[in-house]
C-alpha atoms as a PDB file:
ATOM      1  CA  UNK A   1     -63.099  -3.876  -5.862  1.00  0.00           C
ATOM      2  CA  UNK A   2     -61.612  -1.857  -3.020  1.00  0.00           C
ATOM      3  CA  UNK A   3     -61.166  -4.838  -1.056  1.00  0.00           C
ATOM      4  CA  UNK A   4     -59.367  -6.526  -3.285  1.00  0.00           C
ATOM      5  CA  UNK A   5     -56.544  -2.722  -4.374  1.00  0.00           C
ATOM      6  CA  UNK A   6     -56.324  -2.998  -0.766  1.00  0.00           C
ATOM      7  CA  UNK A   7     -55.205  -6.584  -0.431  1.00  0.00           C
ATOM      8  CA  UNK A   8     -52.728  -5.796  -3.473  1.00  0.00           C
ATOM      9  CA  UNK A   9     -51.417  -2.180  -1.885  1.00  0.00           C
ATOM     10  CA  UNK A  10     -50.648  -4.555   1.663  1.00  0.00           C
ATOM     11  CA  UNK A  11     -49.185  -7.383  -0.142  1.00  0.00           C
ATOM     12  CA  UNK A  12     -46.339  -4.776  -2.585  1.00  0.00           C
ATOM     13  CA  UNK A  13     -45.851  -3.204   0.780  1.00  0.00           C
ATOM     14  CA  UNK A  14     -45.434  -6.672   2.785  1.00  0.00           C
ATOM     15  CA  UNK A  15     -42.462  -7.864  -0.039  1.00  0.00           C
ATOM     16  CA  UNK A  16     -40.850  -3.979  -0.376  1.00  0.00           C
ATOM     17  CA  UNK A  17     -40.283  -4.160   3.473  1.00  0.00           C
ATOM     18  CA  UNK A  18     -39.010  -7.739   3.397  1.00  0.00           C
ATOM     19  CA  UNK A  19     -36.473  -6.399   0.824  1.00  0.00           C
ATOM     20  CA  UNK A  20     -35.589  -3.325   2.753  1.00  0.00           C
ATOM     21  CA  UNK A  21     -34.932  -5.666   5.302  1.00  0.00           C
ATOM     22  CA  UNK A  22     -32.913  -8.118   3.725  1.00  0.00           C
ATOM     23  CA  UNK A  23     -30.779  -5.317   2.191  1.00  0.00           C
ATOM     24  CA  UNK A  24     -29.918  -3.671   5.481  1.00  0.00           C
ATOM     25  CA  UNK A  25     -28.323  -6.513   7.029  1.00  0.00           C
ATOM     26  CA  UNK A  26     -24.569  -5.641   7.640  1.00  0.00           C
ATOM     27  CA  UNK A  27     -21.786  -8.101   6.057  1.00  0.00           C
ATOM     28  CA  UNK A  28     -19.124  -9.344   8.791  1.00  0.00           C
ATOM     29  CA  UNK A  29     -15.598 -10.939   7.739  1.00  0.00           C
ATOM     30  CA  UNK A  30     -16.213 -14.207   6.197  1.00  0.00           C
ATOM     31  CA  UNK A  31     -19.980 -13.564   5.347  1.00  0.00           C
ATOM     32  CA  UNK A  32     -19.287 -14.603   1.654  1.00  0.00           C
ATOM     33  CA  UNK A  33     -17.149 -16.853  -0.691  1.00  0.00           C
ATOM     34  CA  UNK A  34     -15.364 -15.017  -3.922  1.00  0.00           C
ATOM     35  CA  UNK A  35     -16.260 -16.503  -7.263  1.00  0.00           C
ATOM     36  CA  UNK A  36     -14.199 -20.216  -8.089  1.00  0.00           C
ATOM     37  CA  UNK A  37     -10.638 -20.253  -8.427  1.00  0.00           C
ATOM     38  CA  UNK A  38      -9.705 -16.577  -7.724  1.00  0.00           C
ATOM     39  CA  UNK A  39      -7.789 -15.327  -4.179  1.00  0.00           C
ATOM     40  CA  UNK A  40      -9.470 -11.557  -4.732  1.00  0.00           C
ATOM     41  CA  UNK A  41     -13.289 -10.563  -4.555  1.00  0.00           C
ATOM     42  CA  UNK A  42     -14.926  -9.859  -8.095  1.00  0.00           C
ATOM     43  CA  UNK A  43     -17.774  -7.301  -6.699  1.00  0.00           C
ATOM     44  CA  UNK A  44     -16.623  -3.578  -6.168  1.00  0.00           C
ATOM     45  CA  UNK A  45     -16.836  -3.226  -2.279  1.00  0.00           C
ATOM     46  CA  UNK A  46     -16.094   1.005  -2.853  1.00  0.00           C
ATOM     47  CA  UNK A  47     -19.310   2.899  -1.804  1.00  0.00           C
ATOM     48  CA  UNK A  48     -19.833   5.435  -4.550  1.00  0.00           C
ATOM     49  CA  UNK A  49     -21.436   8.928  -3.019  1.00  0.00           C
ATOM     50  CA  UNK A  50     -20.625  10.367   0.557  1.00  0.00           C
ATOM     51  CA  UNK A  51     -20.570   7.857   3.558  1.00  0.00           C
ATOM     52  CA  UNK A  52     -21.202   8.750   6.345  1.00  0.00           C
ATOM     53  CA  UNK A  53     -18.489   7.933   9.378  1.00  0.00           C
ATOM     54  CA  UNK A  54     -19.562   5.744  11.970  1.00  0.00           C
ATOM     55  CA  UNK A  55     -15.979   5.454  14.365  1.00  0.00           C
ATOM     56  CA  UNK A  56     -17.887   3.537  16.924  1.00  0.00           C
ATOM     57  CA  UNK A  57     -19.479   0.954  14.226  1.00  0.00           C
ATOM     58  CA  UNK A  58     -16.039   0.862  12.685  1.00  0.00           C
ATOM     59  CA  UNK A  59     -14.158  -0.058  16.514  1.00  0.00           C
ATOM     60  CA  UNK A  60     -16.822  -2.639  16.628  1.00  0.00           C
ATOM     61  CA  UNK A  61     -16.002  -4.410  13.740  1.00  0.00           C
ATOM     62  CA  UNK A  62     -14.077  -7.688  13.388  1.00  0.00           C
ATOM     63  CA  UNK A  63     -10.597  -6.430  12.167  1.00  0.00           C
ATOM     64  CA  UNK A  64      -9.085  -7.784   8.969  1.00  0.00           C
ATOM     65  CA  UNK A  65      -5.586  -9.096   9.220  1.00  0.00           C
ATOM     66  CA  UNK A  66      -2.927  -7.354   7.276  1.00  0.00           C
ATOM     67  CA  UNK A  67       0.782  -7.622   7.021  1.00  0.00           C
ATOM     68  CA  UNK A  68       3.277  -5.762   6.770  1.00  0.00           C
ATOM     69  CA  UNK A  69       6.992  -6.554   4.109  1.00  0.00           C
ATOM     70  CA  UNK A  70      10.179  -4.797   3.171  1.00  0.00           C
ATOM     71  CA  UNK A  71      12.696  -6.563   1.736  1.00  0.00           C
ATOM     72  CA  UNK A  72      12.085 -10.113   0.382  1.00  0.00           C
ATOM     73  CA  UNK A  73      16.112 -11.842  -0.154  1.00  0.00           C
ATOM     74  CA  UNK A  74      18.107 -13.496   1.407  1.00  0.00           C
ATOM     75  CA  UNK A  75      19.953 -12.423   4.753  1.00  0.00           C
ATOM     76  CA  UNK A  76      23.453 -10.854   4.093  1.00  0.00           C
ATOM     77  CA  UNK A  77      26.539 -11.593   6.430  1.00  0.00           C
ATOM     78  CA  UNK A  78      26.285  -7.525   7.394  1.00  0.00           C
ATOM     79  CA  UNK A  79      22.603  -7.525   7.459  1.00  0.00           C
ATOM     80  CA  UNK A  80      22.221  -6.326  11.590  1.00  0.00           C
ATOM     81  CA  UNK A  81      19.858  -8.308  14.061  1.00  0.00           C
ATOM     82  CA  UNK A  82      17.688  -5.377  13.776  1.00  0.00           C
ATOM     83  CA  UNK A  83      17.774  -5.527  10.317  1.00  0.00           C
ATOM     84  CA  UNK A  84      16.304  -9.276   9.889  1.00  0.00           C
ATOM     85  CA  UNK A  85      13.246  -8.653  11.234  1.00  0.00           C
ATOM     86  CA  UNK A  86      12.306  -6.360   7.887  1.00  0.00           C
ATOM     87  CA  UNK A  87      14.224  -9.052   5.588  1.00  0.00           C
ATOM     88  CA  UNK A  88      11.972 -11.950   4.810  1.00  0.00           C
ATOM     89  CA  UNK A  89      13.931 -14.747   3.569  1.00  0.00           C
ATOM     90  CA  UNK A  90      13.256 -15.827  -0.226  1.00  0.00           C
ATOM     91  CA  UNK A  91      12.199 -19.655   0.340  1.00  0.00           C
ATOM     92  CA  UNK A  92      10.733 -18.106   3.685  1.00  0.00           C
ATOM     93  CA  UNK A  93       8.766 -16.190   1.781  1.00  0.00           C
ATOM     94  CA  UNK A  94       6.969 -18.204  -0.877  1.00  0.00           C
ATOM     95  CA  UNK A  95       6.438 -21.283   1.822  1.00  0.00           C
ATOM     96  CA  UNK A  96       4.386 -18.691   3.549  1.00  0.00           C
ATOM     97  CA  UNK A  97       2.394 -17.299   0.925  1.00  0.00           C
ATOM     98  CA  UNK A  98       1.521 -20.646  -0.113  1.00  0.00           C
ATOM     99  CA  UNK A  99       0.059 -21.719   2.969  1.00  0.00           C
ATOM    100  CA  UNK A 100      -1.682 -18.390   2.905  1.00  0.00           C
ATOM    101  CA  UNK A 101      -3.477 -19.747   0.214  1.00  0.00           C
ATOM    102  CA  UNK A 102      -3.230 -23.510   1.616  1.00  0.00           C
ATOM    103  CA  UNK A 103      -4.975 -22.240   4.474  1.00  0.00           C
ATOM    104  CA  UNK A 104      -8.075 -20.725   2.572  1.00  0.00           C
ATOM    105  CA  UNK A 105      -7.120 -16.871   2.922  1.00  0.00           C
ATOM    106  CA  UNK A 106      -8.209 -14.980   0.274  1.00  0.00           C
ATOM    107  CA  UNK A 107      -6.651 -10.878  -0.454  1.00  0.00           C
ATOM    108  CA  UNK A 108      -8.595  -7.768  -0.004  1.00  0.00           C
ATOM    109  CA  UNK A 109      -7.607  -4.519  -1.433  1.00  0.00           C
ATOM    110  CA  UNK A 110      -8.440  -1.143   0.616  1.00  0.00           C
ATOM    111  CA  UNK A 111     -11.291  -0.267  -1.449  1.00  0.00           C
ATOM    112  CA  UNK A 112     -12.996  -3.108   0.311  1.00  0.00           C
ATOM    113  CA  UNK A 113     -11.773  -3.135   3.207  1.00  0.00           C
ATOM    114  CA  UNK A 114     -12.963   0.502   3.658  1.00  0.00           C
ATOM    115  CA  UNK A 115     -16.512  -0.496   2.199  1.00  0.00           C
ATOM    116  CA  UNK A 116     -16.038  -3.328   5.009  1.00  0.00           C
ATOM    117  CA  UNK A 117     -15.768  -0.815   7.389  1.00  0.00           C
ATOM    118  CA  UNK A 118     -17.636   1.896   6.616  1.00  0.00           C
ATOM    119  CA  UNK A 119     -20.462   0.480   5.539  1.00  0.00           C
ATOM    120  CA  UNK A 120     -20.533  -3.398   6.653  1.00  0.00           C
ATOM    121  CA  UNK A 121     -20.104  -4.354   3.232  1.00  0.00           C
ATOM    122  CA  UNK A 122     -19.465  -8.291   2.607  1.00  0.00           C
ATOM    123  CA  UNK A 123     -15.641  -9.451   2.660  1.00  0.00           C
ATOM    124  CA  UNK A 124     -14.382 -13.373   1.481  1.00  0.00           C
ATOM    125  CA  UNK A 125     -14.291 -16.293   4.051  1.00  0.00           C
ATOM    126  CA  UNK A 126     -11.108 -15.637   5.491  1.00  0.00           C
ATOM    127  CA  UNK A 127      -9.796 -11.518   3.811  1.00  0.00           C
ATOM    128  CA  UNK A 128      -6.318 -10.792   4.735  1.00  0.00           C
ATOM    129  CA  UNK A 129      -4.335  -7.793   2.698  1.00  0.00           C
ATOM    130  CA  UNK A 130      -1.355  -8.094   2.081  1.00  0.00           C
ATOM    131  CA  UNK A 131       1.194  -4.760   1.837  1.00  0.00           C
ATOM    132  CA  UNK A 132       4.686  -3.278   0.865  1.00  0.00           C
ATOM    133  CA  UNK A 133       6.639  -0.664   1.967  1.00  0.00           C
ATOM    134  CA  UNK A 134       9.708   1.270   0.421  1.00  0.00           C
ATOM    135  CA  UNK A 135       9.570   0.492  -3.067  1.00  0.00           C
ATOM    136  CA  UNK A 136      11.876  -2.155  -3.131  1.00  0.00           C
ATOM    137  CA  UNK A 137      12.268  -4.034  -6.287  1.00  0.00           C
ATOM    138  CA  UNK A 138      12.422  -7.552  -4.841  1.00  0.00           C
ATOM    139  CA  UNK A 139       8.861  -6.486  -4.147  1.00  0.00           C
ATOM    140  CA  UNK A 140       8.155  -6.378  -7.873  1.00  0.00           C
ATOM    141  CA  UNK A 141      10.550  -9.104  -9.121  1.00  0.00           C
ATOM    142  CA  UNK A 142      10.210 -11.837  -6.828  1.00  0.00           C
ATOM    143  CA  UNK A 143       7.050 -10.826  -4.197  1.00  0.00           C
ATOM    144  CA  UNK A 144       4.809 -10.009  -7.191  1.00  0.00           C
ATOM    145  CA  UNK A 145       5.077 -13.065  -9.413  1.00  0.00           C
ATOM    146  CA  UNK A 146       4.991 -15.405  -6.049  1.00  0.00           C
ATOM    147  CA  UNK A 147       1.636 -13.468  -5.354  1.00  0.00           C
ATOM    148  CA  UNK A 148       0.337 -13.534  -9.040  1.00  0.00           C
ATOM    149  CA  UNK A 149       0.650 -18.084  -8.767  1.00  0.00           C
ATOM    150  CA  UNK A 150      -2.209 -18.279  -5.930  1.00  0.00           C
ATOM    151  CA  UNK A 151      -4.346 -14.871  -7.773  1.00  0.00           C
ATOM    152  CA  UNK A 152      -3.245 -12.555  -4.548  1.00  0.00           C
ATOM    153  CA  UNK A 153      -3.554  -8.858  -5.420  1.00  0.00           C
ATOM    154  CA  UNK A 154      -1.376  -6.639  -2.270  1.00  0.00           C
ATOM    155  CA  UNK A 155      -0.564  -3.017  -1.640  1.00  0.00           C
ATOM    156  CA  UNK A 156       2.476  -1.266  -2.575  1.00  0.00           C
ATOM    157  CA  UNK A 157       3.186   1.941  -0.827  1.00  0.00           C
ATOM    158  CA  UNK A 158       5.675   4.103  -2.610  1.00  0.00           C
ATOM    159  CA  UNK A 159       8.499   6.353  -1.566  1.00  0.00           C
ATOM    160  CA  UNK A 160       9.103   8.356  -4.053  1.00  0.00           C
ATOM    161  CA  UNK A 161      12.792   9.627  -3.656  1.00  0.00           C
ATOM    162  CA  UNK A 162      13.825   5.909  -4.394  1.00  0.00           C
ATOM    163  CA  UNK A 163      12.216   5.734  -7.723  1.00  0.00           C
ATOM    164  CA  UNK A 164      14.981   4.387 -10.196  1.00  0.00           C
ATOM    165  CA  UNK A 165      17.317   4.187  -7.777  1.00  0.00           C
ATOM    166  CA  UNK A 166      19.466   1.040  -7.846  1.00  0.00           C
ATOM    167  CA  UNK A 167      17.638  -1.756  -6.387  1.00  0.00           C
ATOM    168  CA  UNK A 168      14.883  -0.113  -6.153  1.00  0.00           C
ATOM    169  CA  UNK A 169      11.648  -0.163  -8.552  1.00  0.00           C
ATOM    170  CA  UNK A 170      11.436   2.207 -11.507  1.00  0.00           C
ATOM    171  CA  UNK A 171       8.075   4.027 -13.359  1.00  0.00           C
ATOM    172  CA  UNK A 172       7.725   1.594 -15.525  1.00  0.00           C
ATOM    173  CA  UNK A 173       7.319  -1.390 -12.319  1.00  0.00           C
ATOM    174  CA  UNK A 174       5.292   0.767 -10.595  1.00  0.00           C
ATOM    175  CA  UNK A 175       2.607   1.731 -13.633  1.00  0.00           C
ATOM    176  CA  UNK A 176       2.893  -2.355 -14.291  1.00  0.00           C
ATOM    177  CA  UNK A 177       1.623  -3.624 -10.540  1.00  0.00           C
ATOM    178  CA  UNK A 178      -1.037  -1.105 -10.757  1.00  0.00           C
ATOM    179  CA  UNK A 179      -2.201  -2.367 -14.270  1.00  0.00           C
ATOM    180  CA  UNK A 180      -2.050  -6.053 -12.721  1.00  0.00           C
ATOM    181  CA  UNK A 181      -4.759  -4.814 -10.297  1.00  0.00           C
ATOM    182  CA  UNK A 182      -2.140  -4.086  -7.442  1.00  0.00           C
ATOM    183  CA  UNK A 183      -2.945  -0.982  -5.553  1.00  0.00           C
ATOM    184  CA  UNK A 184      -0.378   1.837  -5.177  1.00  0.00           C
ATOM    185  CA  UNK A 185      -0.355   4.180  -1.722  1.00  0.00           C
ATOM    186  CA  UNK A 186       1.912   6.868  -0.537  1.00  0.00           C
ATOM    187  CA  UNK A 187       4.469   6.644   1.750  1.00  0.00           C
ATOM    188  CA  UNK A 188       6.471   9.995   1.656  1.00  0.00           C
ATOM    189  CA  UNK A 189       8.887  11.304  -0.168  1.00  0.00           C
ATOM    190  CA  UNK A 190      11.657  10.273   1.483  1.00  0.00           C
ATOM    191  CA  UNK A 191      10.394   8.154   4.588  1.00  0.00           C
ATOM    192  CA  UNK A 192      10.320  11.505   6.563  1.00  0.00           C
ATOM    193  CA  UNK A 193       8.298  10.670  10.605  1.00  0.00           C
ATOM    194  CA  UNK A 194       5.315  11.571  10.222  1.00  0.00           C
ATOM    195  CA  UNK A 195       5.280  12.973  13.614  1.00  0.00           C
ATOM    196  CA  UNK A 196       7.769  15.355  12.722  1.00  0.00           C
ATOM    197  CA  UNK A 197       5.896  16.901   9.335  1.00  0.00           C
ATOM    198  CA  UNK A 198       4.964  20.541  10.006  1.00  0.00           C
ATOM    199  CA  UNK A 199       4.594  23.590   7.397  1.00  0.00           C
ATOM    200  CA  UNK A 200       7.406  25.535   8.827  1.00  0.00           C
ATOM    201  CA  UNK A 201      10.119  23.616   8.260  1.00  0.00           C
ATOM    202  CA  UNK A 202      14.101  23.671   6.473  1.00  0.00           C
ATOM    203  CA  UNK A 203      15.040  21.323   3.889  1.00  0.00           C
ATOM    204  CA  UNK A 204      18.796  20.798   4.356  1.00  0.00           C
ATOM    205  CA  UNK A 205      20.395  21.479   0.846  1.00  0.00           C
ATOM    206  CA  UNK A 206      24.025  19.579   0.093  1.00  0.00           C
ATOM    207  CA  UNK A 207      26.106  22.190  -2.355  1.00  0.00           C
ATOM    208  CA  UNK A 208      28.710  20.553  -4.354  1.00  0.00           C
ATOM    209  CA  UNK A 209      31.365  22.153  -2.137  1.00  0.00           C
ATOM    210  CA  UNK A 210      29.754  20.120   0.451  1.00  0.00           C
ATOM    211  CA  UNK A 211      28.256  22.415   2.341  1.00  0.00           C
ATOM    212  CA  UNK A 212      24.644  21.730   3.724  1.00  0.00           C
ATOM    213  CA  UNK A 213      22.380  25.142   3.735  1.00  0.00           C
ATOM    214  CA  UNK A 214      18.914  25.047   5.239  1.00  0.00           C
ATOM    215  CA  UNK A 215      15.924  26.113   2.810  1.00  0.00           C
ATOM    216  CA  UNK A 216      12.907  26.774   4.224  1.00  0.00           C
ATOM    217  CA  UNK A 217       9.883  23.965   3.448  1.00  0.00           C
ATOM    218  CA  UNK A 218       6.287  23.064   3.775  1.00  0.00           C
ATOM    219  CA  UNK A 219       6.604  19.294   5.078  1.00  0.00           C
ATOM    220  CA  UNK A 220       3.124  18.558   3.997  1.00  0.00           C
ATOM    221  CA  UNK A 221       3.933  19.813   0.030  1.00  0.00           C
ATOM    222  CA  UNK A 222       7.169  17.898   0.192  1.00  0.00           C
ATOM    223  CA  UNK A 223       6.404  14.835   2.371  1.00  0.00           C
ATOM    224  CA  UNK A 224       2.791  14.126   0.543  1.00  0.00           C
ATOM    225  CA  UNK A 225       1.177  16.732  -2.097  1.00  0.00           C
ATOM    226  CA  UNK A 226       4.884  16.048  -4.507  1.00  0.00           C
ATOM    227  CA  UNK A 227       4.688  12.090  -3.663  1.00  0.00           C
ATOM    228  CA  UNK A 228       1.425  11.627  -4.064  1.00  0.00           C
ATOM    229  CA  UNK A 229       1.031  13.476  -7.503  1.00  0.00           C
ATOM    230  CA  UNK A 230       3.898  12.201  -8.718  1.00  0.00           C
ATOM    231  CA  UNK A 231       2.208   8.181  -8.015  1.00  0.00           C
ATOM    232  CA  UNK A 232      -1.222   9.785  -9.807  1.00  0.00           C
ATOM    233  CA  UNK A 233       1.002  10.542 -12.832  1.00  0.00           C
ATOM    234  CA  UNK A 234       2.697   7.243 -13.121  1.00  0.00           C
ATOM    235  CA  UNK A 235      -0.225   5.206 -12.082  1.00  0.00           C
ATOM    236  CA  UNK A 236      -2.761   6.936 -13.820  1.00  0.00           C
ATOM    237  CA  UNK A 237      -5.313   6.589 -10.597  1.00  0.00           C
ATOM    238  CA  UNK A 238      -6.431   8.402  -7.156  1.00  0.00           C
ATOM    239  CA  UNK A 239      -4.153   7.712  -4.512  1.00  0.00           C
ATOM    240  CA  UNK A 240      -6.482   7.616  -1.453  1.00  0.00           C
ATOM    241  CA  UNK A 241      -4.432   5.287   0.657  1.00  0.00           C
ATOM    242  CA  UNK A 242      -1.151   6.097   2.764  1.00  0.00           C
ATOM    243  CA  UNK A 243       1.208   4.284   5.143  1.00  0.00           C
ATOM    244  CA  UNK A 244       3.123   5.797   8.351  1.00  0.00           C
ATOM    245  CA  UNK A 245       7.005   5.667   7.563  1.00  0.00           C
ATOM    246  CA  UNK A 246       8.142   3.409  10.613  1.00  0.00           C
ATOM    247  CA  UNK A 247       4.503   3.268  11.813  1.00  0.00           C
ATOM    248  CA  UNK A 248       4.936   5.875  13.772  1.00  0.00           C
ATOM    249  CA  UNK A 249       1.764   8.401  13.859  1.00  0.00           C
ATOM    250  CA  UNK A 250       0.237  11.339  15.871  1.00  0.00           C
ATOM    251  CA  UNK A 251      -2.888  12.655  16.763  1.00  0.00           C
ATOM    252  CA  UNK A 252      -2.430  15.993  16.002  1.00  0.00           C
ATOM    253  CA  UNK A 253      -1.513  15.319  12.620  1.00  0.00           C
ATOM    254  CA  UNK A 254      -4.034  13.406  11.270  1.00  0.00           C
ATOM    255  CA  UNK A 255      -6.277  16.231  10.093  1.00  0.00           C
ATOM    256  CA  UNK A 256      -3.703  16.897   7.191  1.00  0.00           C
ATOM    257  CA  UNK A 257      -4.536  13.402   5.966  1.00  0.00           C
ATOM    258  CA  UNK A 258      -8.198  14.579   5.463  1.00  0.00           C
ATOM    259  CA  UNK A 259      -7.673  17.689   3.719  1.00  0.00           C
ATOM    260  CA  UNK A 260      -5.909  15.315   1.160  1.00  0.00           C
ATOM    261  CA  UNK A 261      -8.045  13.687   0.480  1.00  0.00           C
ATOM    262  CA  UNK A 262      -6.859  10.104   1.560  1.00  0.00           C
ATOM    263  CA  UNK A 263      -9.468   7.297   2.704  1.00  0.00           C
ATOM    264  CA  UNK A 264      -7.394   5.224   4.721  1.00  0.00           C
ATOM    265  CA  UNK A 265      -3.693   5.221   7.003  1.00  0.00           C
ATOM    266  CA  UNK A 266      -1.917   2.185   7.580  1.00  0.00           C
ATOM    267  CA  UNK A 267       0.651   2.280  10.879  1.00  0.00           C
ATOM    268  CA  UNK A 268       1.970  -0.863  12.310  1.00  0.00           C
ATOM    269  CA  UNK A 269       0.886  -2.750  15.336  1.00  0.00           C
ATOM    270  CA  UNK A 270      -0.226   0.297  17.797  1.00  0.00           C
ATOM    271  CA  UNK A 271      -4.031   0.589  19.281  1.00  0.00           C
ATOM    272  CA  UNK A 272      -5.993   2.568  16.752  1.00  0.00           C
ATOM    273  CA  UNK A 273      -7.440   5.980  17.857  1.00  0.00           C
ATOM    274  CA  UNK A 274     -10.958   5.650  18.418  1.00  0.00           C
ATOM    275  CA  UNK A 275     -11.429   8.868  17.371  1.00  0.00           C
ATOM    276  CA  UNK A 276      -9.930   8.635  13.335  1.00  0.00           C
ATOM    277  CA  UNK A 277      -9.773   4.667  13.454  1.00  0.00           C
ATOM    278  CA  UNK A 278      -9.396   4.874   9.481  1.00  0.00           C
ATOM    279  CA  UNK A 279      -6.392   6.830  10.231  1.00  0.00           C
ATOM    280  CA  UNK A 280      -5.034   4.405  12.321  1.00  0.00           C
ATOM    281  CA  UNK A 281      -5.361   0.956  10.598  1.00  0.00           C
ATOM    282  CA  UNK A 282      -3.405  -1.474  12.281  1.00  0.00           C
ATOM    283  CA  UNK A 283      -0.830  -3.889  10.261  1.00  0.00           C
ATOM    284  CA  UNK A 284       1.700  -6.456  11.740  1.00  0.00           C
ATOM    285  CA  UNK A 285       5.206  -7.133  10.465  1.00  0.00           C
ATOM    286  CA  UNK A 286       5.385 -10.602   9.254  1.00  0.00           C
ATOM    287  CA  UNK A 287       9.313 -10.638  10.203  1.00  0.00           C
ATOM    288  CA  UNK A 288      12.395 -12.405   9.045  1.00  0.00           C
ATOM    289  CA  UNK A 289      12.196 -14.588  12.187  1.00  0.00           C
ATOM    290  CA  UNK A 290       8.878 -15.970  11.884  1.00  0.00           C
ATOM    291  CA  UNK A 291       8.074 -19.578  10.456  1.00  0.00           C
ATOM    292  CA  UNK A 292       5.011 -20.061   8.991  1.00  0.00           C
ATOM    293  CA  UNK A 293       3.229 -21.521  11.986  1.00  0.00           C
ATOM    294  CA  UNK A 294       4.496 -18.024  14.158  1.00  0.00           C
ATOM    295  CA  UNK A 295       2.814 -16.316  11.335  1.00  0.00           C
ATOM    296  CA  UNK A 296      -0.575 -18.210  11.163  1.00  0.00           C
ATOM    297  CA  UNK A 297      -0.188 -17.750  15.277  1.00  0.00           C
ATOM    298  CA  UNK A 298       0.369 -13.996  15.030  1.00  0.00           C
ATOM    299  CA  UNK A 299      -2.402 -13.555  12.523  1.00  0.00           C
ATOM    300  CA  UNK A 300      -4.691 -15.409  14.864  1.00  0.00           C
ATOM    301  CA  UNK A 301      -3.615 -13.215  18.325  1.00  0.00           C
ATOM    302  CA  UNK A 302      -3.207  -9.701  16.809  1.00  0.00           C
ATOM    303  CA  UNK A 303      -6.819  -9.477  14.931  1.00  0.00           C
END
């Protein structure tokens, strides 16, 4: 009789340790195919509890491509050189997106891609995220539905002083890509360097005789607390993600992401900082320039 508990206590332990085992294997890009005919991964990749920060794990890991739009129309006779490479042509535009899909890429959304990196979590065959910055409504009324034809989901970060504005999107756009499953992050109030944010600061105030008087500012109330409750309000939802206006980022400011709260930065195409690498995720500008096959290149050489 003992014989035979003892057989039956080494076999439950035998198959719990082959389980443990199993489930501590870490997920790498392209460990797993989404469900049939969807672009976006059904299971939630967002670790629920404290996780624990790895920044060496997370440097080792395979980085996920992710690009970078503005505007999405046509070029203008007075648009500048400069200017082009934010301006994405429209037929540009949806011939690239299509071979996006074409090519087997399916969209992530930062939830998973910080589960990805945090945790090793399992991302589709081929996870590229797609993002937005400025608020532009050609984002909403020609990006968006050009997204919604192949099941893409992207990131839209906001800046806030544009909201309503002529040409750009209003509430309403903004509440209506979020409730599509689109994720809204903060970009600023009004696409201040993010460099330059400090808590002594002057706000310069226009009168209506025209003269400018300086009011003194917090940077970090105006530039992110305002924006980002004003995108929880509309949106409903956490904001936990952020983009650098211009890309540009610092060191020394990153701590004031932390105290906020936010999970993840987004800058442009700079080396991350091994120290805060979730603070320094890197994007690429898919610019006006590009063909398709410079973009599949670029996608292939940057991650």
């Amino acid at each position: 009789m003992l014989k035979s508990y003892q057989s039956l206590l080494l076999a439950s332990l035998m198959l719990a340790t082959s389980c443990q085992s199993k489930s501590e294997k870490k997920g790498a890009v392209g460990d797993s195919i989404p469900a049939a005919n969807t672009k976006v991964a059904n299971e939630p990749a967002a670790p629920t509890g404290p996780v624990k920060i790895d920044k060496e794990a997370i440097m080792a890991r395979k980085q996920v491509p992710i690009l970078c739009y503005h505007q999405i129309r046509d070029w203008r006779p007075k648009d500048s050189k400069g200017a082009k490479d934010y301006i994405v042509p429209v037929a540009a535009f949806k011939e690239k997106i299509k071979s996006l899909a074409d090519s087997g890429y399916h969209t992530i959304l930062p939830d998973q891609l910080y589960a990805y990196l945090t945790t090793g979590a399992k991302l589709p065959s081929k996870p590229i995220m797609l993002t937005f910055d400025d608020t532009d409504l050609d984002q909403f009324t020609i990006a968006a539905p050009e997204l919604k034809k192949y099941g893409f989901k992207a990131v839209y970060f906001i800046m806030t002083v544009s909201i309503g504005r002529p040409n750009y999107m209003s509430k309403e756009q903004i509440k209506q890509l979020s409730d599509d499953g689109n994720v809204i992050g903060s970009h600023t109030w009004d696409h201040h360097r993010f460099d330059r944010l400090s808590h002594n600061s002057s706000l310069k105030i226009l009168g209506k005789n025209g003269k400018v008087t300086l009011k003194p500012t917090d940077d970090w109330v105006t530039q992110l607390d305002k924006p980002t409750a004003k995108l929880e309000e509309i949106t409903g939802k956490k904001i936990t993600y952020f983009a650098f206006p211009f890309g540009i980022w610092n060191a020394e400011n990153l701590p004031e992401l932390h105290k906020r709260g936010f999970k993840m930065a987004f800058q442009l195409a700079d080396k991350r900082d091994a120290n805060d690498p979730l603070m320094t995720v890197r994007r690429i500008l898919d610019s006006g320039y590009w063909s398709t096959k410079t973009l599949h290149n670029a996608i292939k050489n940057s991650f």
